[in-house]
N, C-alpha and C. Protein backbone atom coordinates (compact mmCIF):
# COMPACT_ATOMS: atom_id res chain seq x y z
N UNK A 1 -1.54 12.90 7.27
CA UNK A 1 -1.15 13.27 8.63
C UNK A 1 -0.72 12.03 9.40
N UNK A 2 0.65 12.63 10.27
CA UNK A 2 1.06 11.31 11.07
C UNK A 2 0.34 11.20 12.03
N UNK A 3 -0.27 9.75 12.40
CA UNK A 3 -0.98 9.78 13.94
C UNK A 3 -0.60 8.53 14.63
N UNK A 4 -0.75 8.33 16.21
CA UNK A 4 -0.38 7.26 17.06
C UNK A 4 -1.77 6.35 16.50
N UNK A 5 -1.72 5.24 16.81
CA UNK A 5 -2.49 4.69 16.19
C UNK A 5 -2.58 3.09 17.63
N UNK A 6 -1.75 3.37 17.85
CA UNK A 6 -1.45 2.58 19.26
C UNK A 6 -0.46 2.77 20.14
N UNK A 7 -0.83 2.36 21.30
CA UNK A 7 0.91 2.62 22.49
C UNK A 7 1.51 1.62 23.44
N UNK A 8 2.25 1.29 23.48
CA UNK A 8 2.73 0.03 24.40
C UNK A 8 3.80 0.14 25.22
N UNK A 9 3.78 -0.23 26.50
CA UNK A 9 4.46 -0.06 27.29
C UNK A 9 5.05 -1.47 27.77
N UNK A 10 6.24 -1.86 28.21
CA UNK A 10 6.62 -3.37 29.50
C UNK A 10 7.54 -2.74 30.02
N UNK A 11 7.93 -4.14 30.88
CA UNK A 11 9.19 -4.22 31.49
C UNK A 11 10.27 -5.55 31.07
N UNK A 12 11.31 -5.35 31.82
CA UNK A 12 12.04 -6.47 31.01
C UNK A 12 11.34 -7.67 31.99
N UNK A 13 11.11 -9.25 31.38
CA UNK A 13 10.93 -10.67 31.86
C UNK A 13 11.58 -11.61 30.83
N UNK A 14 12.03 -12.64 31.87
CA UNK A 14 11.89 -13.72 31.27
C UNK A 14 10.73 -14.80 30.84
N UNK A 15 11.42 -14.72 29.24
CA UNK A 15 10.55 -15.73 28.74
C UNK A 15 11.08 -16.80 27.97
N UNK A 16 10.30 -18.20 28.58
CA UNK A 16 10.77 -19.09 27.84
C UNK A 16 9.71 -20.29 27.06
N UNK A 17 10.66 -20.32 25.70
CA UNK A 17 10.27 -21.32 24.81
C UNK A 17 11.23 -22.56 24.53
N UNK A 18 10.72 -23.16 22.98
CA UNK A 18 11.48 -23.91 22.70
C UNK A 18 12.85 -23.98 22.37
N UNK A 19 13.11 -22.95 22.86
CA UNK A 19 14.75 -22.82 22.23
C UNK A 19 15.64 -22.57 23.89
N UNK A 20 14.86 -22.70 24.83
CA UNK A 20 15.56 -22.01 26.15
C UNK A 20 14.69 -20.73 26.72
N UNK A 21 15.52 -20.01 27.54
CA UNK A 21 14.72 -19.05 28.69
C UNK A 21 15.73 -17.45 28.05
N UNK A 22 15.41 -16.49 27.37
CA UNK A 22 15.49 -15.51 27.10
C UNK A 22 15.00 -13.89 28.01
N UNK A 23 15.28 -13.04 28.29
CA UNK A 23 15.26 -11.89 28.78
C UNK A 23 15.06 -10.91 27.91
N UNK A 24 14.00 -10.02 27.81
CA UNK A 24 13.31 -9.21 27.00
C UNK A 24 12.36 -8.47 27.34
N UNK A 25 11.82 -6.54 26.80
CA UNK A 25 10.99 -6.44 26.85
C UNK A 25 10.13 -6.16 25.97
N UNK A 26 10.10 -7.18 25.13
CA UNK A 26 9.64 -7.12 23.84
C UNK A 26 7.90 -7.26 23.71
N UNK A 27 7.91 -8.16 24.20
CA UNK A 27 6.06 -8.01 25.30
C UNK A 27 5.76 -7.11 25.86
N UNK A 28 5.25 -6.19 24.67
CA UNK A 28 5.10 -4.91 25.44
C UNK A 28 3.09 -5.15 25.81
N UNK A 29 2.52 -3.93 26.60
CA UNK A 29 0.63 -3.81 26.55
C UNK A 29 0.78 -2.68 26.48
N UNK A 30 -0.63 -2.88 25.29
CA UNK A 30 -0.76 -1.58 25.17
C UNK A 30 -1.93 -0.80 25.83
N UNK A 31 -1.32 0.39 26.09
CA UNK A 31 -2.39 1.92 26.77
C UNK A 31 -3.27 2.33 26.54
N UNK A 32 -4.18 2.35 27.02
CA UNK A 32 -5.19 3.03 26.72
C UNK A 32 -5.24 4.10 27.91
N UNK A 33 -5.70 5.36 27.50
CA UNK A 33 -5.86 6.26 27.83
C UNK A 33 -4.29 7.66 27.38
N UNK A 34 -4.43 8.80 27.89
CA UNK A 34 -3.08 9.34 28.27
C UNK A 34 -1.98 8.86 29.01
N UNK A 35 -0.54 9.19 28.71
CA UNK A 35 0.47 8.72 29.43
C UNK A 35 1.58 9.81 29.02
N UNK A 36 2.39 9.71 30.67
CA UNK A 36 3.63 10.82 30.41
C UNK A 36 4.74 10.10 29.75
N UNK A 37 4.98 11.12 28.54
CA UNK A 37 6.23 10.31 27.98
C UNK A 37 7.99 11.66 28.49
N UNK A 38 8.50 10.52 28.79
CA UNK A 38 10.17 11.67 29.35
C UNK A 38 10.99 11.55 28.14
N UNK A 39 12.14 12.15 28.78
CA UNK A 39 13.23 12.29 27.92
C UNK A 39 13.81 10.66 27.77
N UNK A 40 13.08 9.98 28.70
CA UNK A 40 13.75 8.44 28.79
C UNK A 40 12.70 7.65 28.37
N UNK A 41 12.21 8.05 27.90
CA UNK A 41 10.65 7.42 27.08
C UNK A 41 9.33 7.18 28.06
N UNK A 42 8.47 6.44 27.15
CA UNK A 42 7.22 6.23 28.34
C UNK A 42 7.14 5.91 29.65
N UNK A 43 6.41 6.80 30.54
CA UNK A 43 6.14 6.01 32.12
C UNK A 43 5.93 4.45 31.66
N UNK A 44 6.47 3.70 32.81
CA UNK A 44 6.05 2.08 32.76
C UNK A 44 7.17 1.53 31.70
N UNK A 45 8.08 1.62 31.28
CA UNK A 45 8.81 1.25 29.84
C UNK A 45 10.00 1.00 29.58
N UNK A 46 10.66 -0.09 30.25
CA UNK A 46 11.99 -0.32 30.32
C UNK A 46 13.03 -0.83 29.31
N UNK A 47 13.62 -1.26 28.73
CA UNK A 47 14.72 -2.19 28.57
C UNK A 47 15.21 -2.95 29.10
N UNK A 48 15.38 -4.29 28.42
CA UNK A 48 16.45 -5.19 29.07
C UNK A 48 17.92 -5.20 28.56
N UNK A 49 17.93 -4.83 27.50
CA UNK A 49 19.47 -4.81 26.43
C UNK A 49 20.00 -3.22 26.83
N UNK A 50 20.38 -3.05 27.41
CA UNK A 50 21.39 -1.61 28.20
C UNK A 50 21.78 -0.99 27.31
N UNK A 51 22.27 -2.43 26.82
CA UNK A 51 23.98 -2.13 26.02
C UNK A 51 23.51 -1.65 24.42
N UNK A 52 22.24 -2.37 24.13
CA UNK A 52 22.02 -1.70 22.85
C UNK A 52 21.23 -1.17 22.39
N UNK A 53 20.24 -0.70 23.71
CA UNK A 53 18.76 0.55 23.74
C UNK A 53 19.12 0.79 24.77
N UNK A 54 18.33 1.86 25.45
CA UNK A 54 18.31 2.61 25.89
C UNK A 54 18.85 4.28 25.65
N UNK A 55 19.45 4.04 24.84
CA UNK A 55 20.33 5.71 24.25
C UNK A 55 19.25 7.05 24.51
N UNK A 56 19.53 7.92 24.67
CA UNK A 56 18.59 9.54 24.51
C UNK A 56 17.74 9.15 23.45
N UNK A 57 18.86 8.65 22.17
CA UNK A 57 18.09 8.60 20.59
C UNK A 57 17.38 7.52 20.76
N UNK A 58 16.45 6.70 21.86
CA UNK A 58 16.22 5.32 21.15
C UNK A 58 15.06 5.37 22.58
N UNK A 59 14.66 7.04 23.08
CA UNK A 59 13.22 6.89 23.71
C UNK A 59 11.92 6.19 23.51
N UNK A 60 11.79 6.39 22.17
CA UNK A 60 10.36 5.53 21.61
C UNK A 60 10.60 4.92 20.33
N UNK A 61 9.99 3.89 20.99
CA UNK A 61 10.32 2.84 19.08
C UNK A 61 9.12 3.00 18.49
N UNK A 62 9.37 3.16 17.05
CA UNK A 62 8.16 3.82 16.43
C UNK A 62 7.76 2.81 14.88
N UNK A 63 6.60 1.95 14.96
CA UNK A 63 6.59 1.15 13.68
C UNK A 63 5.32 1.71 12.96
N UNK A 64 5.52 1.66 11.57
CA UNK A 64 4.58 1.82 10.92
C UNK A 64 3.34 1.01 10.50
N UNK A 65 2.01 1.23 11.24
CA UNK A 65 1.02 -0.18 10.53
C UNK A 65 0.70 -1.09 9.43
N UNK A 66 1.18 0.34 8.26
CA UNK A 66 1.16 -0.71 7.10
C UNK A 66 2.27 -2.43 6.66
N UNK A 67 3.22 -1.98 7.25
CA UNK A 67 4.21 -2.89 7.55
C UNK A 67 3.38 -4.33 7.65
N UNK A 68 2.43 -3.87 8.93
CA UNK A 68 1.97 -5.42 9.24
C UNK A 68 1.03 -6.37 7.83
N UNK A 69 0.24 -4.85 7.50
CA UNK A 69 -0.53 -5.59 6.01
C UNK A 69 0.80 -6.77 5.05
N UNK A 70 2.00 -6.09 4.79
CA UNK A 70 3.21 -6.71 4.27
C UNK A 70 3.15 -8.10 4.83
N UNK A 71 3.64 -7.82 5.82
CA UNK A 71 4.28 -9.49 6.81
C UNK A 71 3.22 -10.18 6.70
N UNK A 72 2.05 -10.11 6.62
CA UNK A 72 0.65 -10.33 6.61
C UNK A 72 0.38 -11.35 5.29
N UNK A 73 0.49 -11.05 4.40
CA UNK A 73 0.70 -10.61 3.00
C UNK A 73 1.77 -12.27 2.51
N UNK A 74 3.37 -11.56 3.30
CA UNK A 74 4.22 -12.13 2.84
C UNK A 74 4.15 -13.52 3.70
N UNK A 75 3.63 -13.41 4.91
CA UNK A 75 3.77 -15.29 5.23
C UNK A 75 2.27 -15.95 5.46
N UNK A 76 1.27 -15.00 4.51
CA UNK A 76 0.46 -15.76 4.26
C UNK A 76 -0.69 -15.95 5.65
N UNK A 77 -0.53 -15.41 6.24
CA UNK A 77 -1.09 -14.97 7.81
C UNK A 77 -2.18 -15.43 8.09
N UNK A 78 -3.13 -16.48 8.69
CA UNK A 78 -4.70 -16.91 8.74
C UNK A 78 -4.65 -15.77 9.87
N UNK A 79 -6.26 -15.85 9.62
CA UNK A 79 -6.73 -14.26 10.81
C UNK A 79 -6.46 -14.51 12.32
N UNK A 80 -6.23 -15.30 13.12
CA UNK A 80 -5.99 -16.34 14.41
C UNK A 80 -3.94 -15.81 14.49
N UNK A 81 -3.64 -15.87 13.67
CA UNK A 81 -1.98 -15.53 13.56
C UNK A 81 -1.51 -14.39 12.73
N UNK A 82 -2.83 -13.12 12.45
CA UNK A 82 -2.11 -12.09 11.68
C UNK A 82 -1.54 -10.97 12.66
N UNK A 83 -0.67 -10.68 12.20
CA UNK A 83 0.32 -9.35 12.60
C UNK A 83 -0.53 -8.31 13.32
N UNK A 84 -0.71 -7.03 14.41
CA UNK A 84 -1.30 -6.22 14.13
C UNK A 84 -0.19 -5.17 15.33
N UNK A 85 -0.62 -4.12 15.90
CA UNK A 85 -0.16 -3.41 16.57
C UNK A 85 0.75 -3.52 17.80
N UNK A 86 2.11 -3.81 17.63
CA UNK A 86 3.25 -4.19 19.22
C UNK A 86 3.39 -5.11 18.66
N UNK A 87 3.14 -5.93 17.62
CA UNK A 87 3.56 -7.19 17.25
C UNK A 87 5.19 -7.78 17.13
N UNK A 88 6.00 -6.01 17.03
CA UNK A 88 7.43 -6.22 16.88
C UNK A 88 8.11 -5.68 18.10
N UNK A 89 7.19 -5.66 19.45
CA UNK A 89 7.67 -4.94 20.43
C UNK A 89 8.26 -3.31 20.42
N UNK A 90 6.78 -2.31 19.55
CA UNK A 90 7.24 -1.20 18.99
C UNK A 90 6.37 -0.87 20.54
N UNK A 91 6.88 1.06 21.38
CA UNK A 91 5.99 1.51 21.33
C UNK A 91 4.95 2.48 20.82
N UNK A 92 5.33 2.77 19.70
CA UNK A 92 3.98 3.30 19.32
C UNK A 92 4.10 2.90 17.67
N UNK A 93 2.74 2.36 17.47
CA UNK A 93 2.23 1.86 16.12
C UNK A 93 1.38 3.15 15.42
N UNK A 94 2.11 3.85 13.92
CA UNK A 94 1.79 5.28 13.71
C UNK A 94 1.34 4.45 12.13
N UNK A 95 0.19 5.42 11.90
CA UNK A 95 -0.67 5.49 10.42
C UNK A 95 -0.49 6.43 10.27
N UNK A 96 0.04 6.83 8.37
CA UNK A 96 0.22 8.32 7.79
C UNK A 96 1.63 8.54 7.14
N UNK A 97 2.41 7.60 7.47
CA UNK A 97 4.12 8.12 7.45
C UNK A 97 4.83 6.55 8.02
N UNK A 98 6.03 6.40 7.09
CA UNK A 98 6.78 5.24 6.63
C UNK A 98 8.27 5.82 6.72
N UNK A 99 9.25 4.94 6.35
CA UNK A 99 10.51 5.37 6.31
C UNK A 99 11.07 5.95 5.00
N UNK A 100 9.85 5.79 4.30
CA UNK A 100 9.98 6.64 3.01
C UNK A 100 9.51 8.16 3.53
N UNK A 101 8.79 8.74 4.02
CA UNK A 101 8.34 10.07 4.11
C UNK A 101 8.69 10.57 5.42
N UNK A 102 9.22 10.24 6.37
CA UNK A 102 9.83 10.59 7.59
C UNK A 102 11.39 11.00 7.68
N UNK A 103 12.00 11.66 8.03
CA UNK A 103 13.03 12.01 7.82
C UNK A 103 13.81 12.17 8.89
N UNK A 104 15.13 11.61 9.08
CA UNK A 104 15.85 11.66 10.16
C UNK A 104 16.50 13.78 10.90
N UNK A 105 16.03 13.54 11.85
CA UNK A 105 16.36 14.98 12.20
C UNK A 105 14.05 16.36 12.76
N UNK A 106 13.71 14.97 11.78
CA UNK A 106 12.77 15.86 11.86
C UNK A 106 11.81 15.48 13.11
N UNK A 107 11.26 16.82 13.42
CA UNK A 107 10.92 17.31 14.98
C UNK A 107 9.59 17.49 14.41
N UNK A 108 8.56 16.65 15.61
CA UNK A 108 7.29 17.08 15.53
C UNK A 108 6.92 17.08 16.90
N UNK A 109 5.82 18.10 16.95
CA UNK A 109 4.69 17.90 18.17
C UNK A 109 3.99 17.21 18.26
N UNK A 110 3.58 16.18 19.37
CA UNK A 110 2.94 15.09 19.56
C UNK A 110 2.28 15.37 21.19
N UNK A 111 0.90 15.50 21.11
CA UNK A 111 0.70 16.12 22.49
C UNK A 111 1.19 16.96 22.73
N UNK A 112 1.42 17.12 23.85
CA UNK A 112 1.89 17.88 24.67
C UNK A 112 3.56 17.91 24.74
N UNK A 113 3.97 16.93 24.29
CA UNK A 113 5.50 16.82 24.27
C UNK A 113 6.35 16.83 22.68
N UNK A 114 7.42 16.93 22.62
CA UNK A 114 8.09 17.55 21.42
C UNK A 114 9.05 16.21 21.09
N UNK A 115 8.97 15.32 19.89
CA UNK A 115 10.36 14.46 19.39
C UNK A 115 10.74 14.80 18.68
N UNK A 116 11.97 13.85 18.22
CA UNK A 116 12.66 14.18 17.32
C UNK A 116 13.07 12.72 16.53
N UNK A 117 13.15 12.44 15.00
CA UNK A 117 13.39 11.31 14.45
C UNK A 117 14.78 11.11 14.49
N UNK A 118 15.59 10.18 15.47
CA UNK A 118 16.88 9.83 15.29
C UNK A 118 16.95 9.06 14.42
N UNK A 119 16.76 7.80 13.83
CA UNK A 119 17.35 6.75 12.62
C UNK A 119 16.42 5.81 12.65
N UNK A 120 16.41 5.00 11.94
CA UNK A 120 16.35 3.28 11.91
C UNK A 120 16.28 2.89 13.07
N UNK A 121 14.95 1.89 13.29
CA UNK A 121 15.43 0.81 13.99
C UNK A 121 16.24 -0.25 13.68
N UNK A 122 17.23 -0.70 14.07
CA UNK A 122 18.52 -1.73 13.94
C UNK A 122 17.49 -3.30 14.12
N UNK A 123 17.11 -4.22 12.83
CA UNK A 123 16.32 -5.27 13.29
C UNK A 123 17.72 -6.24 14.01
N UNK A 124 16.79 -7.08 14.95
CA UNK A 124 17.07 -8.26 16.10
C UNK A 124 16.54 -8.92 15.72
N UNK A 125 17.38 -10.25 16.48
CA UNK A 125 16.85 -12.19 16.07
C UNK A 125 16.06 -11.72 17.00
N UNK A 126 15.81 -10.88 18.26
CA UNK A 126 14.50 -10.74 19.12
C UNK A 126 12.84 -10.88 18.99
N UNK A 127 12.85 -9.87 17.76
CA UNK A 127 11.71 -9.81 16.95
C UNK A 127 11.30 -10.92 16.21
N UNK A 128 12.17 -12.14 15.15
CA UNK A 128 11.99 -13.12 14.60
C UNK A 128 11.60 -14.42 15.70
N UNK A 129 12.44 -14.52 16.86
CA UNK A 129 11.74 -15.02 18.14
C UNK A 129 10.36 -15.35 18.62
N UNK A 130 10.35 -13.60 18.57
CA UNK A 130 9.01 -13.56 19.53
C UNK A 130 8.25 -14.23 18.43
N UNK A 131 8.18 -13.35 16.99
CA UNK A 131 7.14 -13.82 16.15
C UNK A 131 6.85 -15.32 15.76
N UNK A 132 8.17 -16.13 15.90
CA UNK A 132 8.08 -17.52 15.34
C UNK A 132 8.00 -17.34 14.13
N UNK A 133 8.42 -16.73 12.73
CA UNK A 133 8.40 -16.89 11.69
C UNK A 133 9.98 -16.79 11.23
N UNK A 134 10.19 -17.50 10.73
CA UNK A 134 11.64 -18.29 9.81
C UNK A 134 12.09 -17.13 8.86
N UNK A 135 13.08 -16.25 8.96
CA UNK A 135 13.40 -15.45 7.98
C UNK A 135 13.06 -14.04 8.08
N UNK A 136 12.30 -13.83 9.36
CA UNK A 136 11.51 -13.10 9.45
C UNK A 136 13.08 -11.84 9.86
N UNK A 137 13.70 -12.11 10.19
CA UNK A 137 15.25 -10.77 10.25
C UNK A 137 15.70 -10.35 8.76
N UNK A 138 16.12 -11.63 8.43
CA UNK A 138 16.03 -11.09 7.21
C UNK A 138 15.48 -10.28 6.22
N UNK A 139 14.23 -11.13 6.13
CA UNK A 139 13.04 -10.29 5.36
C UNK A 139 13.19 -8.75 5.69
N UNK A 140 13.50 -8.04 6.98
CA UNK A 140 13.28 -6.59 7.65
C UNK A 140 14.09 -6.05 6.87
N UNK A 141 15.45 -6.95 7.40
CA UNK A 141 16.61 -6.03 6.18
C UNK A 141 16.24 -5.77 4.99
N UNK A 142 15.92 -7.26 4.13
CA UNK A 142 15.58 -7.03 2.67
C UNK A 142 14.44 -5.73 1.79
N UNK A 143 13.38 -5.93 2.55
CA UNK A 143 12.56 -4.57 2.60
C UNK A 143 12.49 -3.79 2.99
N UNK A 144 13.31 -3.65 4.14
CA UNK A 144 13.67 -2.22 5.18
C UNK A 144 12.61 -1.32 5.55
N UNK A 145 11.67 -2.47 6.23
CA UNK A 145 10.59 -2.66 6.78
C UNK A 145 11.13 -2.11 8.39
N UNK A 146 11.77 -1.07 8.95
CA UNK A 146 12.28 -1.63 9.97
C UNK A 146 12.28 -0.93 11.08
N UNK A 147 11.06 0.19 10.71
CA UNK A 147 10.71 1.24 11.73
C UNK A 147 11.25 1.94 12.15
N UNK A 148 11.47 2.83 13.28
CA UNK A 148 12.32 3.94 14.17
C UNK A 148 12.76 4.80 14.95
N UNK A 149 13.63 5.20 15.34
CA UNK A 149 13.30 6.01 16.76
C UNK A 149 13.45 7.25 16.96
N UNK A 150 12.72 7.69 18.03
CA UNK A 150 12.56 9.11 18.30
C UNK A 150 13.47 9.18 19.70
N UNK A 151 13.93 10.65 19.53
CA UNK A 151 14.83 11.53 21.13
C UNK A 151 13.55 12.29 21.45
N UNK A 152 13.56 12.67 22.80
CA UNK A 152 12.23 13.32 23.55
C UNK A 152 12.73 14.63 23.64
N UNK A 153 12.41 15.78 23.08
CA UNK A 153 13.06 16.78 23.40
C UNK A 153 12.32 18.21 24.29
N UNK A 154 11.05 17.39 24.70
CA UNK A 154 10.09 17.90 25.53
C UNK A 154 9.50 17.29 26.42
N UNK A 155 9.42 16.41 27.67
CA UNK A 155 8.50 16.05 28.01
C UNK A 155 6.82 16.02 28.28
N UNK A 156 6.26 15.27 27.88
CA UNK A 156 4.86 15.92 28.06
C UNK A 156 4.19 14.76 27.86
N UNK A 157 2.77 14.74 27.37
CA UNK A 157 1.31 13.37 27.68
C UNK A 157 1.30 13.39 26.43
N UNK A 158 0.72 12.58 25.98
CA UNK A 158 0.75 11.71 24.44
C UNK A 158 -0.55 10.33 24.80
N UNK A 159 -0.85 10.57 23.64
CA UNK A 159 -2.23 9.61 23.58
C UNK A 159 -2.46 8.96 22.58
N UNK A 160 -2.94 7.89 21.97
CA UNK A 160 -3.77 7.38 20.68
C UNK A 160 -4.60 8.38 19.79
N UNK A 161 -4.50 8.24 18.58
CA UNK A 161 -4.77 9.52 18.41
C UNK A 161 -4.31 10.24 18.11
N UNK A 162 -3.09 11.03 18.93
CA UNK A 162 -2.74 12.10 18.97
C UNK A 162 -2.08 12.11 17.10
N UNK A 163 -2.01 13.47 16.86
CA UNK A 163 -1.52 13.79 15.46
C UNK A 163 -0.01 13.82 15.62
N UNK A 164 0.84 14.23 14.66
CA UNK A 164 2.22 14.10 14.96
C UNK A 164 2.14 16.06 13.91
N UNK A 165 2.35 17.01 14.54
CA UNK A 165 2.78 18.02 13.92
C UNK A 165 4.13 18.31 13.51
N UNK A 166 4.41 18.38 12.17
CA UNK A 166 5.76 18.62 11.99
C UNK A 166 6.03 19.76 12.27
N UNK A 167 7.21 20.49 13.40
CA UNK A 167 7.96 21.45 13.44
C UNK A 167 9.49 22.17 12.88
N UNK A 168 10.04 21.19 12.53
CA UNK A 168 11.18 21.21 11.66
C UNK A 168 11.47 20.02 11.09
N UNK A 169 12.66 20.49 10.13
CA UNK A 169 13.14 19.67 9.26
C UNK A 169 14.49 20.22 8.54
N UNK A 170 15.46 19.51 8.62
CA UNK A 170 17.10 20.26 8.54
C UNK A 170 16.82 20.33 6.85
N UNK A 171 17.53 21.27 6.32
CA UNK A 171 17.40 21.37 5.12
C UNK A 171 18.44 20.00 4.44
N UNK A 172 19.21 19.27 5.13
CA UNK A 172 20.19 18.60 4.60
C UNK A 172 19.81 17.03 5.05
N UNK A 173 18.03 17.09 5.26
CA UNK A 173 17.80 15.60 5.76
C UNK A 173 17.74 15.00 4.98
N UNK A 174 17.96 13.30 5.25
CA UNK A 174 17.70 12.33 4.76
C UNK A 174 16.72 11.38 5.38
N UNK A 175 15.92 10.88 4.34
CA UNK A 175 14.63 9.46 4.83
C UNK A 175 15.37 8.64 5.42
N UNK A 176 14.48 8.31 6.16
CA UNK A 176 15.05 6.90 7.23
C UNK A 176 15.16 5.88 5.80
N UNK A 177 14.44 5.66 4.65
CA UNK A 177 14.55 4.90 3.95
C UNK A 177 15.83 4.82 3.04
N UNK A 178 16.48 6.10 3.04
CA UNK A 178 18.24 6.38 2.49
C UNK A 178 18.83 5.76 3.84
N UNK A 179 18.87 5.71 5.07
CA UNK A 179 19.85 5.39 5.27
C UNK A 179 19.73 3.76 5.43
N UNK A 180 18.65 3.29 5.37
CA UNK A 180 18.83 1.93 5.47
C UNK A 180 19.42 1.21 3.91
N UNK A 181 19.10 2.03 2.82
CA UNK A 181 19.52 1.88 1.80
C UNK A 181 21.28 1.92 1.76
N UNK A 182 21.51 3.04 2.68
CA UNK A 182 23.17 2.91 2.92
C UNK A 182 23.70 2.12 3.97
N UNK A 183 22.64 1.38 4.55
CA UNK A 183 22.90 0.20 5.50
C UNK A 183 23.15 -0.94 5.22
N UNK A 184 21.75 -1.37 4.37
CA UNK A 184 21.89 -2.62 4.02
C UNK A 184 22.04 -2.52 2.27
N UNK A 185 22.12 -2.19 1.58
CA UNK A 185 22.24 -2.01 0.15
C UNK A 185 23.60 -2.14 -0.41
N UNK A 186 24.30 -3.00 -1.69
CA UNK A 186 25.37 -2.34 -1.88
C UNK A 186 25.53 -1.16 -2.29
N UNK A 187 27.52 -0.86 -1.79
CA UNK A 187 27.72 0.40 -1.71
C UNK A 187 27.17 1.54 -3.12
N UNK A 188 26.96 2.71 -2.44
CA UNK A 188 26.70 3.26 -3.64
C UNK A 188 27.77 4.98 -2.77
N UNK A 189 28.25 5.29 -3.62
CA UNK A 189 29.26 6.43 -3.06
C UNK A 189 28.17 7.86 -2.59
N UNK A 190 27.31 8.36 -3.60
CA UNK A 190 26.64 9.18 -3.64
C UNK A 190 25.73 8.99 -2.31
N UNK A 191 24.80 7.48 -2.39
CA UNK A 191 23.90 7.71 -0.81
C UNK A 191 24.64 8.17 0.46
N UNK A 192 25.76 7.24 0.45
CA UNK A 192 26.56 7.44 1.31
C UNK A 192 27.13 8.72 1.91
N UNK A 193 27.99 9.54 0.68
CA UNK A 193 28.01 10.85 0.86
C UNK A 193 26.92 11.78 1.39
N UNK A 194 25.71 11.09 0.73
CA UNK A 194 24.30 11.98 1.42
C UNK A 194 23.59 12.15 3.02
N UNK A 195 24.17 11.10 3.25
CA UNK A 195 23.64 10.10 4.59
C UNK A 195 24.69 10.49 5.52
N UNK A 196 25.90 11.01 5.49
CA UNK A 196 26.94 10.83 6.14
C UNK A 196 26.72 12.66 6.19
N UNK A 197 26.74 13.00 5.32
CA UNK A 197 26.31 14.99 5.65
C UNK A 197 25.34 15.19 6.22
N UNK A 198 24.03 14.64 6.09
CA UNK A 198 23.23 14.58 6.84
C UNK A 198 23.08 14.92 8.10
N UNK A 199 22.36 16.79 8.49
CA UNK A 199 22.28 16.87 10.21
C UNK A 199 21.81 16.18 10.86
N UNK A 200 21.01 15.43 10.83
CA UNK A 200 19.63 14.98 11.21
C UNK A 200 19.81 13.20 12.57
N UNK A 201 21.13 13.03 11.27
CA UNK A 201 21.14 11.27 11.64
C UNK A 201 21.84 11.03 12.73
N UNK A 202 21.50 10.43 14.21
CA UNK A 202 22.47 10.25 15.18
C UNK A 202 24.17 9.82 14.91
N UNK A 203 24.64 10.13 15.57
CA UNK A 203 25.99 9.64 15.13
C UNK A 203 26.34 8.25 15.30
N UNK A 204 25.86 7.51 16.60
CA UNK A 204 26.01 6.02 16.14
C UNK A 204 25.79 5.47 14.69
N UNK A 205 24.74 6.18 14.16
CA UNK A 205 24.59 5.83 12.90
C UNK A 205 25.48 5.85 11.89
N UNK A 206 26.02 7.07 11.83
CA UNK A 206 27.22 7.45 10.84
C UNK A 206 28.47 6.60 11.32
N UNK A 207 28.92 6.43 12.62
CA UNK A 207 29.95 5.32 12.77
C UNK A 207 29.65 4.41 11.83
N UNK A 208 28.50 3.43 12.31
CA UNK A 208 28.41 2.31 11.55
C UNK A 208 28.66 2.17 9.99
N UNK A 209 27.64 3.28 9.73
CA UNK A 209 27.59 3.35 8.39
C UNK A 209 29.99 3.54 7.88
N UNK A 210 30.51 4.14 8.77
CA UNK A 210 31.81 4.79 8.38
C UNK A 210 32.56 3.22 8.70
N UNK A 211 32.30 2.14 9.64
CA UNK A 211 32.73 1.04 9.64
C UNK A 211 32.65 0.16 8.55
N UNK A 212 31.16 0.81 8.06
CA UNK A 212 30.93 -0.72 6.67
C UNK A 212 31.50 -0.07 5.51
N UNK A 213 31.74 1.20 5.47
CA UNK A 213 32.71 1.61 4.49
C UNK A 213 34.23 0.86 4.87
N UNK A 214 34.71 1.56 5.65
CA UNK A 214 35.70 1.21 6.07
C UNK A 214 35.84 -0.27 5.44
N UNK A 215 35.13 -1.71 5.97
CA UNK A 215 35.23 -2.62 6.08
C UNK A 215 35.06 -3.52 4.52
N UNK A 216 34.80 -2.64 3.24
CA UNK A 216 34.74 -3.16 2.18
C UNK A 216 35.66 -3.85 1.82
């Protein structure tokens, strides 16, 4: 069973390091208690990048916990610097379900309110930033480690905890883990064809995916 497992909310700030002064709301805190989530995602929960979140499809960013055991794992992590929940500026950190068993298109009940799985999260040098680890964009692509987002198609309260009930599922879906495979993978004609019929997958998605064809 899918469940929230954590929730995080910000706003956009500047923050600066060694590289200069950056704008982000990647610093997210997380909730405790209930919270109303909209069609525009969580109360309290902004964006700073307009131009490349905020969409209907891109209400709640959704990462999977096991992920962090990985990164954990892969750079060798002392307990003082290991990975754990919002670490990639997700809001909600879910146990139960990966981009292998989640499927683009598919609608569950969560609380009181109703989503829906639009695609992939698209990884950012944002995330490698915040974290301070070298490679760390890469690496997302390479394992397609890379989490994902939900459209709100109900408003309603949502909590830690809460279960994720599946209500549908298009008969013609595809795993978030096919399409990153037709993202970042070489071409293969068949995923492609699969991914591109696909009801489920926002259409920004299928552009892209129809550009990197295109662009062979």
């Amino acid at each position: 069973m899918v469940s929230i497992q954590a929730i995080f909310v910000g706003e956009p700030r500047s923050i600066t390091d060694e590289k200069g002064t950056w704008f982000s709301a990647i610093y997210r805190a997380q909730v405790e208690g209930p919270i109303e989530l909209w069609e525009t995602g969580l109360a309290g929960d902004r964006v700073a990048d307009t131009k490349n979140h905020g969409r209907p499809g891109q209400a709640v960013c959704v990462h999977p916990i096991t992920h962090y055991d990985f990164w954990n794992k892969t750079y060798d992590l002392e307990v003082a610097q290991r990975l754990g929940p919002g670490s990639v500026g997700e809001n909600w950190t879910i146990s139960g379900g990966n981009e292998q068993t989640i499927f683009c298109g598919d609608v569950y009940r969560v609380g009181t309110a109703i989503v829906q799985v639009s695609g992939p999260r698209g990884p950012c040098s944002k995330q490698e930033r915040k974290l301070g680890l070298p490679g760390f964009l890469k690496r997302t692509i390479d394992s397609m480690r890379t989490g994902f987002y939900l459209k709100v198609l109900q408003s309603g309260i949502v909590n830690t905890g809460d279960n994720w009930d599946l209500q549908d599922r298009f008969d013609s879906a595809v795993s978030l883990e096919l399409v990153n495979q037709a993202a970042y993978r070489p071409f293969e004609a068949d995923v492609f064809e699969q991914v591109l019929r696909s009801e489920g997958l926002v259409p920004e998605w299928k552009d892209m995916l129809l550009a990197k064809i295109n662009g062979r």
